[in-house]
PDB file of N, CA and C in Angstrom:
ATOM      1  N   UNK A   1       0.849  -1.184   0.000  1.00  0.00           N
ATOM      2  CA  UNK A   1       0.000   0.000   0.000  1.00  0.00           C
ATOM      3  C   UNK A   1       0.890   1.241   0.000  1.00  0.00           C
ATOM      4  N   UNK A   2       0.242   2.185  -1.004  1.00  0.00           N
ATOM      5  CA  UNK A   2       0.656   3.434  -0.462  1.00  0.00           C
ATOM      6  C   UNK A   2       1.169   4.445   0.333  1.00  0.00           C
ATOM      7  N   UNK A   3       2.111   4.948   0.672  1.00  0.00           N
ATOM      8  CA  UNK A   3       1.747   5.878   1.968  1.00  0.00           C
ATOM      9  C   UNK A   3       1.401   6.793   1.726  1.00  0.00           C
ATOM     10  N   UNK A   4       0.758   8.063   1.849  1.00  0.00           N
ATOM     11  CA  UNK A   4       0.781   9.731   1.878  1.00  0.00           C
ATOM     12  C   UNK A   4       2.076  10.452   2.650  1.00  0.00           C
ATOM     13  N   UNK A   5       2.035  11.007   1.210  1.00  0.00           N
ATOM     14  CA  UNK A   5       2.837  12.070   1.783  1.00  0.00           C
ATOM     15  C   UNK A   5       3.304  13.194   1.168  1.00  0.00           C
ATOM     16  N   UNK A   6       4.163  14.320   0.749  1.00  0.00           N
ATOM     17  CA  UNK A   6       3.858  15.387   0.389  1.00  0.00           C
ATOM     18  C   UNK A   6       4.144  15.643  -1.266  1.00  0.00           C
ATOM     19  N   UNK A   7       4.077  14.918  -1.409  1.00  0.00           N
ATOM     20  CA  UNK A   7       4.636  14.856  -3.135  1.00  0.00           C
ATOM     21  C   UNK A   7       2.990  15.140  -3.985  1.00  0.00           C
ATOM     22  N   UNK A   8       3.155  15.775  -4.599  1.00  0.00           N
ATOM     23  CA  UNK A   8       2.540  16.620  -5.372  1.00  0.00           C
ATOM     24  C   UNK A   8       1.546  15.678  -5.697  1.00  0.00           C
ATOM     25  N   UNK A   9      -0.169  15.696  -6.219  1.00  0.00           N
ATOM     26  CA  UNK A   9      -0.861  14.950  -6.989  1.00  0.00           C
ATOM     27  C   UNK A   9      -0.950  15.308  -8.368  1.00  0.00           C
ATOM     28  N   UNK A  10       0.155  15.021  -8.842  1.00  0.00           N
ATOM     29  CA  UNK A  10       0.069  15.534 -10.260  1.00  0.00           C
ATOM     30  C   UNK A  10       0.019  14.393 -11.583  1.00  0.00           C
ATOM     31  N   UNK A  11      -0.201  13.974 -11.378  1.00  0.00           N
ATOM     32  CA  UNK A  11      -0.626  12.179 -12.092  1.00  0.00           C
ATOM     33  C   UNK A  11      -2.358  12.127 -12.516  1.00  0.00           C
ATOM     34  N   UNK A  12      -2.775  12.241 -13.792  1.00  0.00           N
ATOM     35  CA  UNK A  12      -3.781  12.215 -14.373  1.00  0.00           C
ATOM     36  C   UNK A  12      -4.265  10.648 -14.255  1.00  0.00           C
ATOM     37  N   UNK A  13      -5.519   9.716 -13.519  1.00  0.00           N
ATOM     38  CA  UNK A  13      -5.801   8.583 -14.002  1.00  0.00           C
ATOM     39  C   UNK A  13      -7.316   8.236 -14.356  1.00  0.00           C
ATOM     40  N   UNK A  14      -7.383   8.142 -15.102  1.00  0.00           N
ATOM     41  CA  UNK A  14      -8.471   7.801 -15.803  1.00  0.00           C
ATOM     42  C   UNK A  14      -9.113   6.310 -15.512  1.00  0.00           C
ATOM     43  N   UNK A  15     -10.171   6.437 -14.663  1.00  0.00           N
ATOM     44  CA  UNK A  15     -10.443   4.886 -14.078  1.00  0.00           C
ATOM     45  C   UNK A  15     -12.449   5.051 -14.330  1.00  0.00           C
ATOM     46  N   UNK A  16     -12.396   3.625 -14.638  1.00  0.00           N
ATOM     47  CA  UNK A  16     -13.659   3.454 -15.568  1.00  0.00           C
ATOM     48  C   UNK A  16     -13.802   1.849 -15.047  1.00  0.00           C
ATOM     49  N   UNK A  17     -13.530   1.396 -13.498  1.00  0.00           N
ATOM     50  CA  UNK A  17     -14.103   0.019 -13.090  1.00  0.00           C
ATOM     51  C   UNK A  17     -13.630   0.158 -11.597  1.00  0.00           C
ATOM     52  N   UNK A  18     -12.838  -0.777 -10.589  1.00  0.00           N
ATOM     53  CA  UNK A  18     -12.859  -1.077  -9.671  1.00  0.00           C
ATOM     54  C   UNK A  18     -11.970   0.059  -8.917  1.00  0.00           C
ATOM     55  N   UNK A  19     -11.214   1.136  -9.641  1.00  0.00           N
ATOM     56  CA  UNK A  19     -10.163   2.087  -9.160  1.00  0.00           C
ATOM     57  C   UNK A  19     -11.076   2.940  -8.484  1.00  0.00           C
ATOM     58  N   UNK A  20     -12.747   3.401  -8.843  1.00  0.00           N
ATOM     59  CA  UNK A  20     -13.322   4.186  -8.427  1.00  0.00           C
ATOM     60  C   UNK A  20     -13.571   3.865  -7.106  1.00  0.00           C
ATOM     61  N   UNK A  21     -13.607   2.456  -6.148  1.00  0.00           N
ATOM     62  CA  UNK A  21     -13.877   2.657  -5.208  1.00  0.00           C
ATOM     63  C   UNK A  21     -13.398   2.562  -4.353  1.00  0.00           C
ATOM     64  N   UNK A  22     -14.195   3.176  -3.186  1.00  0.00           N
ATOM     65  CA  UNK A  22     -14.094   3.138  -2.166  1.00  0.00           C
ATOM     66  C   UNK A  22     -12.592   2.220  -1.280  1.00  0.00           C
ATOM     67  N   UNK A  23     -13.228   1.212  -1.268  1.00  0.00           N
ATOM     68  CA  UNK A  23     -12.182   0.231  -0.913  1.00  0.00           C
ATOM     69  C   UNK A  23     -10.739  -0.029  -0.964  1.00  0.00           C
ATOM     70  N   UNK A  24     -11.084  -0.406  -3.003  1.00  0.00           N
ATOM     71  CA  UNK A  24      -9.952  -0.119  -3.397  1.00  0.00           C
ATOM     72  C   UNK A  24      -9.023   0.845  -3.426  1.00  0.00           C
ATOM     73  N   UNK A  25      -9.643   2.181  -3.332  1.00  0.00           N
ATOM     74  CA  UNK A  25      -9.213   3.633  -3.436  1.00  0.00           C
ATOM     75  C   UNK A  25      -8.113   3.202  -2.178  1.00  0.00           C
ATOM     76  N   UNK A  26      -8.409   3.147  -0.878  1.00  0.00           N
ATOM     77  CA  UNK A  26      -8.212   2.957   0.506  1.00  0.00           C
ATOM     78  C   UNK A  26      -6.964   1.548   0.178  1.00  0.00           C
ATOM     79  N   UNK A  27      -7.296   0.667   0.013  1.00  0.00           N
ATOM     80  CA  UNK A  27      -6.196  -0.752  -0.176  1.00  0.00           C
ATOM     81  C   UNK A  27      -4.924   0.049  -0.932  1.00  0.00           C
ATOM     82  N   UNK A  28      -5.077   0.522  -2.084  1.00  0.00           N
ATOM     83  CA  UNK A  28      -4.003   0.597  -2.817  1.00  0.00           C
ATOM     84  C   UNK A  28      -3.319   1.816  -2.838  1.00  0.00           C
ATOM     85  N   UNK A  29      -4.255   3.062  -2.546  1.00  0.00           N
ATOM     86  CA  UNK A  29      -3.356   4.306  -2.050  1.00  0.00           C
ATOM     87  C   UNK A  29      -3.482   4.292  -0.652  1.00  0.00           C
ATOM     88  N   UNK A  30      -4.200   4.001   0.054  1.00  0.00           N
ATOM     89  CA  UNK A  30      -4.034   4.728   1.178  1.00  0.00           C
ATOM     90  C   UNK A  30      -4.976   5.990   1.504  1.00  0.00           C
ATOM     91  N   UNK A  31      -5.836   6.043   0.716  1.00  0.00           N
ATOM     92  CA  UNK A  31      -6.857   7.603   1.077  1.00  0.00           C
ATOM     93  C   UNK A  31      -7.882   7.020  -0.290  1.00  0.00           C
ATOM     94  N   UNK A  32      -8.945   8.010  -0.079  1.00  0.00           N
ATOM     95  CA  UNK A  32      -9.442   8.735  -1.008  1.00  0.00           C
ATOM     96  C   UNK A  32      -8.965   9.214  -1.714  1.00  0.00           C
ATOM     97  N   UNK A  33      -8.974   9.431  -3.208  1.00  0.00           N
ATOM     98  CA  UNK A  33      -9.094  10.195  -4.224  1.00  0.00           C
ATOM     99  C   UNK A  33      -9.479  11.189  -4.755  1.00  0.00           C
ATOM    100  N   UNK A  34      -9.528  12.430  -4.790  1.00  0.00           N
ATOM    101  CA  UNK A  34     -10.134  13.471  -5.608  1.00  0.00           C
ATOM    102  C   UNK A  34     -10.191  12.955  -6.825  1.00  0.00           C
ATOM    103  N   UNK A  35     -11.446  13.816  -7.563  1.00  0.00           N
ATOM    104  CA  UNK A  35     -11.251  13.093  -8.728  1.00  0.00           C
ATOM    105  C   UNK A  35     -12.582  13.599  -9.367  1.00  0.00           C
ATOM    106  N   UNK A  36     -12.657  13.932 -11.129  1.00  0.00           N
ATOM    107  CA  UNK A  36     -13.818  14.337 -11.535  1.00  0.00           C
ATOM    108  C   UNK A  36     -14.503  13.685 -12.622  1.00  0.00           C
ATOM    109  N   UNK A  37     -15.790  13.963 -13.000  1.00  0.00           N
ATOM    110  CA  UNK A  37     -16.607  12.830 -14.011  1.00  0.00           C
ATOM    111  C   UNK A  37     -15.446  13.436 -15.384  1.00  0.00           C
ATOM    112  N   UNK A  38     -15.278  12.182 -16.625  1.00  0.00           N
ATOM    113  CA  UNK A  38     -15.056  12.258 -17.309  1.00  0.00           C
ATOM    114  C   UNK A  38     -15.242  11.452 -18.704  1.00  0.00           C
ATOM    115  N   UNK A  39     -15.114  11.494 -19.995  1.00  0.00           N
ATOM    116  CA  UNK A  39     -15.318  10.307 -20.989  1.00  0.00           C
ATOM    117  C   UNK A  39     -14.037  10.211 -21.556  1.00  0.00           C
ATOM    118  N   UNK A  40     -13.629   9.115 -22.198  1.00  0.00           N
ATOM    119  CA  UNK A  40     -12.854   8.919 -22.762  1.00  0.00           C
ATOM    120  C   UNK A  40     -13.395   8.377 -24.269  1.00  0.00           C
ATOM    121  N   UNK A  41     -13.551   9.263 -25.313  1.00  0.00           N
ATOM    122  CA  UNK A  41     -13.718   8.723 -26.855  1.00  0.00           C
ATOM    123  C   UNK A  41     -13.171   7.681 -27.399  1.00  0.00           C
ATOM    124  N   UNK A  42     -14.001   7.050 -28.316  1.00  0.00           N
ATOM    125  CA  UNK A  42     -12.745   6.078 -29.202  1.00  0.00           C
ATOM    126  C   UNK A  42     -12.328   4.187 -28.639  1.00  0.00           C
ATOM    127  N   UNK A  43     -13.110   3.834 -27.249  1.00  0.00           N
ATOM    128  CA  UNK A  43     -13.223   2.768 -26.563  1.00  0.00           C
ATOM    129  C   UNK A  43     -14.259   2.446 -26.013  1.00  0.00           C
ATOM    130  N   UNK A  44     -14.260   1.423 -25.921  1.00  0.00           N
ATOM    131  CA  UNK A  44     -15.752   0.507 -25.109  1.00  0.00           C
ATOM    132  C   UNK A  44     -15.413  -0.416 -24.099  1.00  0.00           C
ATOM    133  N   UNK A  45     -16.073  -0.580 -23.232  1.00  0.00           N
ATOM    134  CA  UNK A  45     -15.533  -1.535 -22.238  1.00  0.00           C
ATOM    135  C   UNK A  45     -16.266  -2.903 -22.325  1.00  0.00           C
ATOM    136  N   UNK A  46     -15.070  -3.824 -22.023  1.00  0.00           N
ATOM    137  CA  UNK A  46     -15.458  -5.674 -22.220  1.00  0.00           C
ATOM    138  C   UNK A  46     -15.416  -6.110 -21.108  1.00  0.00           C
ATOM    139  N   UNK A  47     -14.980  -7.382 -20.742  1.00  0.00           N
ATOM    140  CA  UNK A  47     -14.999  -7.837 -19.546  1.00  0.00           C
ATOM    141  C   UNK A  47     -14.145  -9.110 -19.273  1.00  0.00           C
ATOM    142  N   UNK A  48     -13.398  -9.179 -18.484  1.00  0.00           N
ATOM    143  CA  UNK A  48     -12.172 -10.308 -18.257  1.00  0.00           C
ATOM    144  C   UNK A  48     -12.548 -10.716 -16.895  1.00  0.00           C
ATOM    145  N   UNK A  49     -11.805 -12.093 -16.819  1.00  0.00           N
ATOM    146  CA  UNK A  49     -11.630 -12.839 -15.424  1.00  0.00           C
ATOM    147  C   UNK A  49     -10.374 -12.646 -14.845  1.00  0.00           C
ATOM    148  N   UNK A  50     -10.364 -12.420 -13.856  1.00  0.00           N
ATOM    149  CA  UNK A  50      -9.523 -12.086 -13.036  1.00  0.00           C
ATOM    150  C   UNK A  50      -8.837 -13.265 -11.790  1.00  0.00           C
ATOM    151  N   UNK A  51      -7.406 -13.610 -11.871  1.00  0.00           N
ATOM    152  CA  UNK A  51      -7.258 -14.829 -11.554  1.00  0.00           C
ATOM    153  C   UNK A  51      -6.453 -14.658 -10.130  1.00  0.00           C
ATOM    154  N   UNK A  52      -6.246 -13.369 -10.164  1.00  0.00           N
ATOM    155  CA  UNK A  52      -4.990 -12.740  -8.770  1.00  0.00           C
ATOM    156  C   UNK A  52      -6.238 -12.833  -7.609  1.00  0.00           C
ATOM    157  N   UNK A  53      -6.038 -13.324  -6.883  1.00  0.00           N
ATOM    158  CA  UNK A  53      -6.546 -13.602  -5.673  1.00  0.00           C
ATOM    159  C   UNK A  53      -7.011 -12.373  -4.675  1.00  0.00           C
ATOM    160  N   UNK A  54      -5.543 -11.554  -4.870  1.00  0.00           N
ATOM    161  CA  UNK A  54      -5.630 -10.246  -4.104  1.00  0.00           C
ATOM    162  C   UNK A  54      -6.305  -9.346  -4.777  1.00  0.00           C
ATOM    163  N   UNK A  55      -6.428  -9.736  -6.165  1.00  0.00           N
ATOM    164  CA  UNK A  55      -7.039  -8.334  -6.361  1.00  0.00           C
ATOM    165  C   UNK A  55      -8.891  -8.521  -6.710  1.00  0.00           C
ATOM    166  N   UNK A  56      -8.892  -9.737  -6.638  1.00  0.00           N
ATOM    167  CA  UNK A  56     -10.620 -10.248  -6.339  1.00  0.00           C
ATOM    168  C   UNK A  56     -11.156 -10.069  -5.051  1.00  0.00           C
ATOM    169  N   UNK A  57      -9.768 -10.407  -4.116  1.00  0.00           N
ATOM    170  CA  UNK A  57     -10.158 -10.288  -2.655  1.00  0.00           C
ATOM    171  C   UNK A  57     -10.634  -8.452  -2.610  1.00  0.00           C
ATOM    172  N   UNK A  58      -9.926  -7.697  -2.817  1.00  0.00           N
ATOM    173  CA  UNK A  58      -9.624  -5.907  -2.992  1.00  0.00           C
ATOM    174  C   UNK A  58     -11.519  -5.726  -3.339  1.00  0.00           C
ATOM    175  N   UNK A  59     -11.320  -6.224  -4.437  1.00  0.00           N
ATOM    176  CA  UNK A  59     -12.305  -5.355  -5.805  1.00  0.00           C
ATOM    177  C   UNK A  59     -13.607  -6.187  -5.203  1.00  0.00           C
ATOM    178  N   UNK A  60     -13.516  -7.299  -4.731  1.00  0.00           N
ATOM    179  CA  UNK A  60     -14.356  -7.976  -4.476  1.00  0.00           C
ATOM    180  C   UNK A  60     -15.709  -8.700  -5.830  1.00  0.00           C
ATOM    181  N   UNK A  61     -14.921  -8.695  -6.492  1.00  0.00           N
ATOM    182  CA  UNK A  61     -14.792  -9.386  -7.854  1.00  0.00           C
ATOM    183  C   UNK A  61     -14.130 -10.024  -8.691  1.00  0.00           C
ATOM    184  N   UNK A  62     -14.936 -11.474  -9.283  1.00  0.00           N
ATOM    185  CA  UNK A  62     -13.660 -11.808 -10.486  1.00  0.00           C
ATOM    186  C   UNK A  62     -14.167 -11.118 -11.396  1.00  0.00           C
ATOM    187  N   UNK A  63     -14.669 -10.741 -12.300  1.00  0.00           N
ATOM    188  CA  UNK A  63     -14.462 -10.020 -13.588  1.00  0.00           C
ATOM    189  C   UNK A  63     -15.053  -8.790 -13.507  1.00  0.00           C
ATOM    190  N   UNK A  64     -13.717  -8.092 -14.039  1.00  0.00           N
ATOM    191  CA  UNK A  64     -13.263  -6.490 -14.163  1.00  0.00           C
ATOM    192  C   UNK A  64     -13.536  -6.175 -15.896  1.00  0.00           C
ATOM    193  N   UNK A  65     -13.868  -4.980 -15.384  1.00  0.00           N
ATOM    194  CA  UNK A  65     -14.245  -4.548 -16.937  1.00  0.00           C
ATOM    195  C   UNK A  65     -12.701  -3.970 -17.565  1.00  0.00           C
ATOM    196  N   UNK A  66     -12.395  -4.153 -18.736  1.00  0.00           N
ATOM    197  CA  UNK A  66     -11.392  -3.582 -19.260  1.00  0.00           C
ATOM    198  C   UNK A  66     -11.673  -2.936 -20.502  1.00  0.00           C
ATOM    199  N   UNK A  67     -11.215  -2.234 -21.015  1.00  0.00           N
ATOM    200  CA  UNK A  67     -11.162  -1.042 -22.060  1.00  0.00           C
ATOM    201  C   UNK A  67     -10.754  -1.719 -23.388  1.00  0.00           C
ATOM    202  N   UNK A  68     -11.297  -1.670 -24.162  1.00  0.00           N
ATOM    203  CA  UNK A  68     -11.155  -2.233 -25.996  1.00  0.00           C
ATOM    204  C   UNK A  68     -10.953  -0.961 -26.933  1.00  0.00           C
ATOM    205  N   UNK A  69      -9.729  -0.648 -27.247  1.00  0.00           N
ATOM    206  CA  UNK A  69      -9.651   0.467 -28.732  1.00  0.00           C
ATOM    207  C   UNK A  69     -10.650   0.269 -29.847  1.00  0.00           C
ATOM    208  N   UNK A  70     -11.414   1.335 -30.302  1.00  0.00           N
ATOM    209  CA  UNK A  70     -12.601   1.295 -31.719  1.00  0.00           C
ATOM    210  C   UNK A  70     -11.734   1.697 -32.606  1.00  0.00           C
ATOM    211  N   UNK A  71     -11.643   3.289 -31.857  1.00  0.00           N
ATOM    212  CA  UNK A  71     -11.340   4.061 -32.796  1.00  0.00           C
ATOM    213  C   UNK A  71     -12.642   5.170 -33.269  1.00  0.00           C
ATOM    214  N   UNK A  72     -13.719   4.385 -32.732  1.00  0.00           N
ATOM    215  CA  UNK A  72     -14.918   5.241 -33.247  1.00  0.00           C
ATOM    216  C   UNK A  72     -15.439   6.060 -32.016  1.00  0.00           C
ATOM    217  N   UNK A  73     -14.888   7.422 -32.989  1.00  0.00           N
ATOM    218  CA  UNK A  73     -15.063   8.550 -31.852  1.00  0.00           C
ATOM    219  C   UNK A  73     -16.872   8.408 -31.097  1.00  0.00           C
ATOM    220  N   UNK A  74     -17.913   7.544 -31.900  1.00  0.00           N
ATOM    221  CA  UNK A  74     -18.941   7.736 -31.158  1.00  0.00           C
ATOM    222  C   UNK A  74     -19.348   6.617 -29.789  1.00  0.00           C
ATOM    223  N   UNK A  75     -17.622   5.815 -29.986  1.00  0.00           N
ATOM    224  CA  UNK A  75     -18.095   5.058 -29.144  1.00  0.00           C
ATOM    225  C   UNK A  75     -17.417   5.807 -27.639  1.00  0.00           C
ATOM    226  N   UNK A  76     -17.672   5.439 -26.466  1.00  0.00           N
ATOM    227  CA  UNK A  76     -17.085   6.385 -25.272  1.00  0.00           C
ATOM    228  C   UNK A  76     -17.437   5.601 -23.894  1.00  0.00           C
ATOM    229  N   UNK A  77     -16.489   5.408 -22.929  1.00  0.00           N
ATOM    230  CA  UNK A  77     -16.568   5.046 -21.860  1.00  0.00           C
ATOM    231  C   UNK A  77     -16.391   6.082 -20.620  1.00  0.00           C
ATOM    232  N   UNK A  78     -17.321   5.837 -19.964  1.00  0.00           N
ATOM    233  CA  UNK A  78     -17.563   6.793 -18.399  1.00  0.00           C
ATOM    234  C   UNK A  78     -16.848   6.349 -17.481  1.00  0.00           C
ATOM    235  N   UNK A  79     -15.767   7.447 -17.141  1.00  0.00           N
ATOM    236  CA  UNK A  79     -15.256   6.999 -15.491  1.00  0.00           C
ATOM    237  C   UNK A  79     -14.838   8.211 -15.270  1.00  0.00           C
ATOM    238  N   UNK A  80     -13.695   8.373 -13.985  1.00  0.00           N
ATOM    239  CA  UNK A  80     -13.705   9.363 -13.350  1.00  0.00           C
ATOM    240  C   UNK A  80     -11.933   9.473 -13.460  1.00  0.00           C
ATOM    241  N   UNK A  81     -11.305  11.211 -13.377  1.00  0.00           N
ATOM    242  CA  UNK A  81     -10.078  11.189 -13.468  1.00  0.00           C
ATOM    243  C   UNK A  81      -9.874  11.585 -12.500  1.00  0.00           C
ATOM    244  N   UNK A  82      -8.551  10.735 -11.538  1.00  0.00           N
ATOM    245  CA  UNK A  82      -8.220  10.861 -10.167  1.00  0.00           C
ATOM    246  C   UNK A  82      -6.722  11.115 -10.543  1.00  0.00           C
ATOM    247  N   UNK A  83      -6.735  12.662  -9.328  1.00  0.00           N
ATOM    248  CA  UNK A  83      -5.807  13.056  -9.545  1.00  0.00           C
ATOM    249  C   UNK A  83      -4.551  12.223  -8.192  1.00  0.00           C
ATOM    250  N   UNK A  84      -3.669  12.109  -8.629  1.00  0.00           N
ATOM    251  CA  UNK A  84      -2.251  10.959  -7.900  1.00  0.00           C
ATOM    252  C   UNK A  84      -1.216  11.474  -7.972  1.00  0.00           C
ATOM    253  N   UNK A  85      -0.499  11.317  -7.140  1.00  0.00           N
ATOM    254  CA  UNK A  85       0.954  11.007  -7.216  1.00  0.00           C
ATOM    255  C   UNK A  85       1.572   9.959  -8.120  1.00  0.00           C
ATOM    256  N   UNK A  86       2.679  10.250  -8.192  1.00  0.00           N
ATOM    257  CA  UNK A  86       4.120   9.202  -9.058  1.00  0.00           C
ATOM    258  C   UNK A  86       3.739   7.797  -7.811  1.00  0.00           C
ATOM    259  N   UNK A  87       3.446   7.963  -6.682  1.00  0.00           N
ATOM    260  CA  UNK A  87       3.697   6.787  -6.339  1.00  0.00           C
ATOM    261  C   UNK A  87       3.057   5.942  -6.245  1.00  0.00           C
ATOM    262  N   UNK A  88       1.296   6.826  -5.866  1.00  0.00           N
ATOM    263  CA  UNK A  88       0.040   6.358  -6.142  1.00  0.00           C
ATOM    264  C   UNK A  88      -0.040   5.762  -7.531  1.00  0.00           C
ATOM    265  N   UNK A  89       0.898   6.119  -9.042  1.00  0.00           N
ATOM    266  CA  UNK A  89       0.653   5.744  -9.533  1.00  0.00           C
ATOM    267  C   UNK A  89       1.339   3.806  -9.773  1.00  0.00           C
ATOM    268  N   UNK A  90       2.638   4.068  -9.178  1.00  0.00           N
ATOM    269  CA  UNK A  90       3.319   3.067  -9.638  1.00  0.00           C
ATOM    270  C   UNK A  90       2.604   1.951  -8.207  1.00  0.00           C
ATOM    271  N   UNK A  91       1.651   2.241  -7.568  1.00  0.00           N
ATOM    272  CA  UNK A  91       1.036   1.416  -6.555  1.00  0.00           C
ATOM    273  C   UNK A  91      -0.317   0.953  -7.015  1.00  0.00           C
ATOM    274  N   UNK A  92      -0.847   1.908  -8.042  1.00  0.00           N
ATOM    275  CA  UNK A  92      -2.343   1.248  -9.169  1.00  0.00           C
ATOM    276  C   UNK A  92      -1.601   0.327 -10.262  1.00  0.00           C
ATOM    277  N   UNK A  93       0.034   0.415 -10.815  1.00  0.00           N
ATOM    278  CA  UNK A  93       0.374  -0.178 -11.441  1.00  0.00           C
ATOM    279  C   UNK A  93       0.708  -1.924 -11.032  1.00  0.00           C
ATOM    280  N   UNK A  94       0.688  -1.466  -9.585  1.00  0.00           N
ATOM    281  CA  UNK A  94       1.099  -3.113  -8.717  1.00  0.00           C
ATOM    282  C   UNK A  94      -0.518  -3.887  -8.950  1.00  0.00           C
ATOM    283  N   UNK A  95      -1.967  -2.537  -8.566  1.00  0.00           N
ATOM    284  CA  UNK A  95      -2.863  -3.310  -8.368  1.00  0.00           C
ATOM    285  C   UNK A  95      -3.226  -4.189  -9.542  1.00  0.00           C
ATOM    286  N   UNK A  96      -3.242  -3.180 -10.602  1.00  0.00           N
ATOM    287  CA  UNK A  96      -3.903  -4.073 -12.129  1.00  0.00           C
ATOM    288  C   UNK A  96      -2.848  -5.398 -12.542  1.00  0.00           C
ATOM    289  N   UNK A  97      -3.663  -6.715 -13.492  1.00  0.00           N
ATOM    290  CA  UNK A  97      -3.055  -7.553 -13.028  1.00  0.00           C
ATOM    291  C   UNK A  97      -2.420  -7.126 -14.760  1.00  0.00           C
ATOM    292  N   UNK A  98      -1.905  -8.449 -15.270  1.00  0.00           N
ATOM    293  CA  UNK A  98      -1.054  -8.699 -16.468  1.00  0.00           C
ATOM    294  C   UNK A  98      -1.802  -8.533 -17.804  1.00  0.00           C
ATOM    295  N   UNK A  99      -3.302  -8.821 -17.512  1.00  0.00           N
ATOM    296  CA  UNK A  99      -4.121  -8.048 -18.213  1.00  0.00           C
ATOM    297  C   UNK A  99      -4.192  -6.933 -18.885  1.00  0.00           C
ATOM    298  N   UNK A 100      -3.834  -5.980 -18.244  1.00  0.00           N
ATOM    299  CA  UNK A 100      -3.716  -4.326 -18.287  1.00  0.00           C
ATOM    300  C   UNK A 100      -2.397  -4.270 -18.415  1.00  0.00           C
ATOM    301  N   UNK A 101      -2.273  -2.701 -19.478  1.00  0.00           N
ATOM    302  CA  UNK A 101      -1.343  -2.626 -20.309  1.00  0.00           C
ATOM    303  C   UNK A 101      -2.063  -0.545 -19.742  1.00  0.00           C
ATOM    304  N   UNK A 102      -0.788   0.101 -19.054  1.00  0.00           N
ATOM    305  CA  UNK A 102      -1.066   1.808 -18.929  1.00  0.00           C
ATOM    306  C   UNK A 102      -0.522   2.052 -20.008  1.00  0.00           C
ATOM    307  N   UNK A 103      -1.404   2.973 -20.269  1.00  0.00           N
ATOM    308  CA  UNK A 103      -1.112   4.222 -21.901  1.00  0.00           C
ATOM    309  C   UNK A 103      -1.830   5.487 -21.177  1.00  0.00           C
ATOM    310  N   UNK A 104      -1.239   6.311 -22.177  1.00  0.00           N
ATOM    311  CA  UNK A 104      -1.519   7.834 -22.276  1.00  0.00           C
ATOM    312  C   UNK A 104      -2.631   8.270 -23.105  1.00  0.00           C
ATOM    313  N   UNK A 105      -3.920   8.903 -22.907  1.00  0.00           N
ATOM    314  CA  UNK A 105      -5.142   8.926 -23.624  1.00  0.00           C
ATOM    315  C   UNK A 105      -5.276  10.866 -23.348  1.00  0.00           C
ATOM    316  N   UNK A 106      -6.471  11.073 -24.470  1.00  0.00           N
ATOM    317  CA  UNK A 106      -6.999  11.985 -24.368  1.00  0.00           C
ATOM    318  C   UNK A 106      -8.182  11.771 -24.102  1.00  0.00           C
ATOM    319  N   UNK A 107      -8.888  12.594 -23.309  1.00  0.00           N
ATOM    320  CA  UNK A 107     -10.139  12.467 -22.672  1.00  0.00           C
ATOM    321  C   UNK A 107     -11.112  13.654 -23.385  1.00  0.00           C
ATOM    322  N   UNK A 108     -12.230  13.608 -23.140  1.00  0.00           N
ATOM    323  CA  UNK A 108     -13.199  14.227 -23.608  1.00  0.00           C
ATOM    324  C   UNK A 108     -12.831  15.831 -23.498  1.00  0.00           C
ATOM    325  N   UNK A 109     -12.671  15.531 -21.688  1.00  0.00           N
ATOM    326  CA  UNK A 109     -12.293  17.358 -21.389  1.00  0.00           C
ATOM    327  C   UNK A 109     -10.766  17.589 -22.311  1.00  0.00           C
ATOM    328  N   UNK A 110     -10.547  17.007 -22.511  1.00  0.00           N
ATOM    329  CA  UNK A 110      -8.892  17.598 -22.729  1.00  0.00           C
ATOM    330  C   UNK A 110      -7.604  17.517 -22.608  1.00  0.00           C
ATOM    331  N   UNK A 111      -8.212  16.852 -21.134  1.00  0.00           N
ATOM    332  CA  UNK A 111      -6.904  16.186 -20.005  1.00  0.00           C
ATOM    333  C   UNK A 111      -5.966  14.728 -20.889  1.00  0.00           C
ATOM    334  N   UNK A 112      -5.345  15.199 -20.574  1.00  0.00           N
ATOM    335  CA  UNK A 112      -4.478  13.672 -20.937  1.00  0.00           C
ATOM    336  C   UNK A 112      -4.042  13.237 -20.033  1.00  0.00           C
ATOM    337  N   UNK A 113      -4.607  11.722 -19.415  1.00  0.00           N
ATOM    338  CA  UNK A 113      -4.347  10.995 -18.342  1.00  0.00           C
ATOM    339  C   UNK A 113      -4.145   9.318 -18.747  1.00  0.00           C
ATOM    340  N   UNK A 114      -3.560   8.988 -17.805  1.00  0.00           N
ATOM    341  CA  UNK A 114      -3.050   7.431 -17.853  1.00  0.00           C
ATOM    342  C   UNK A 114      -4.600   6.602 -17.619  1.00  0.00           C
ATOM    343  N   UNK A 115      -4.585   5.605 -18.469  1.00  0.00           N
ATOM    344  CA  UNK A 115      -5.372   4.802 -18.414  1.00  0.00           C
ATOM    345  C   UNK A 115      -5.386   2.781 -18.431  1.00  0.00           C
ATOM    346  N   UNK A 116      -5.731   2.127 -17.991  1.00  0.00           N
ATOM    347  CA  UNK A 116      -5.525   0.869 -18.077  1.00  0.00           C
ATOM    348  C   UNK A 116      -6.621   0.094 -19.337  1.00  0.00           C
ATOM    349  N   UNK A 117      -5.858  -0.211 -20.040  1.00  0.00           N
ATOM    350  CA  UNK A 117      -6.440  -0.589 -21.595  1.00  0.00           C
ATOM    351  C   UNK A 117      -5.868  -2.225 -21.548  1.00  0.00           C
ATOM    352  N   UNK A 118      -6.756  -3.025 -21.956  1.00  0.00           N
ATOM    353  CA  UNK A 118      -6.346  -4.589 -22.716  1.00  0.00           C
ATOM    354  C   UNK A 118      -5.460  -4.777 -23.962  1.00  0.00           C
TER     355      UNK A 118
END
């Protein structure tokens, strides 16, 4: 887990399944999240099984939705961009399993934030 501490939240993440909550928010950083509604164009979300123990135990689920490239700007997935730290980030990078692959996206507003894509 995470710790807090004074390092800047300057880490864009774009989360659209189990990052939004509660729980997890708490397991893997260590706090709550700030964080605001957002879309991301151009993807749709599918759905995988999830075989890591810890992170079914966390999410309290086996299958997590994951993100599919279209390309078709009318297609669009809803989640929320939470703003992080470098360490918060490389600690969401421990949570997602081998599945997930982080990239750099543009979002509806503008923002360009890290996202977990298949």
């Amino acid at each position: 887990m995470a710790s807090v501490s004074d390092a800047p939240a300057d880490q864009l993440l774009f989360t659209y399944g189990t990052l939004q909550y509660a729980e997890v928010q708490l397991d893997t950083f260590g706090r709550l999240v700030a964080g605001e509604a957002d879309t991301l164009p151009g993807y749709t979300i599918d759905y995988a099984e999830i075989d890591d123990q810890r992170v079914k135990d966390v999410s309290g689920l086996s299958v997590h939705p994951i993100l599919r490239e279209t390309g078709n700007p009318l297609d669009k997935v809803v989640g929320r961009v939470l703003h992080i730290t470098a360490d918060e980030l490389d600690a969401a990078d421990e949570y997602e399993v081998s599945l997930y692959r982080r990239i750099a996206v543009t979002l509806a507003s503008g923002y360009t934030a890290w996202v977990y894509v298949g």
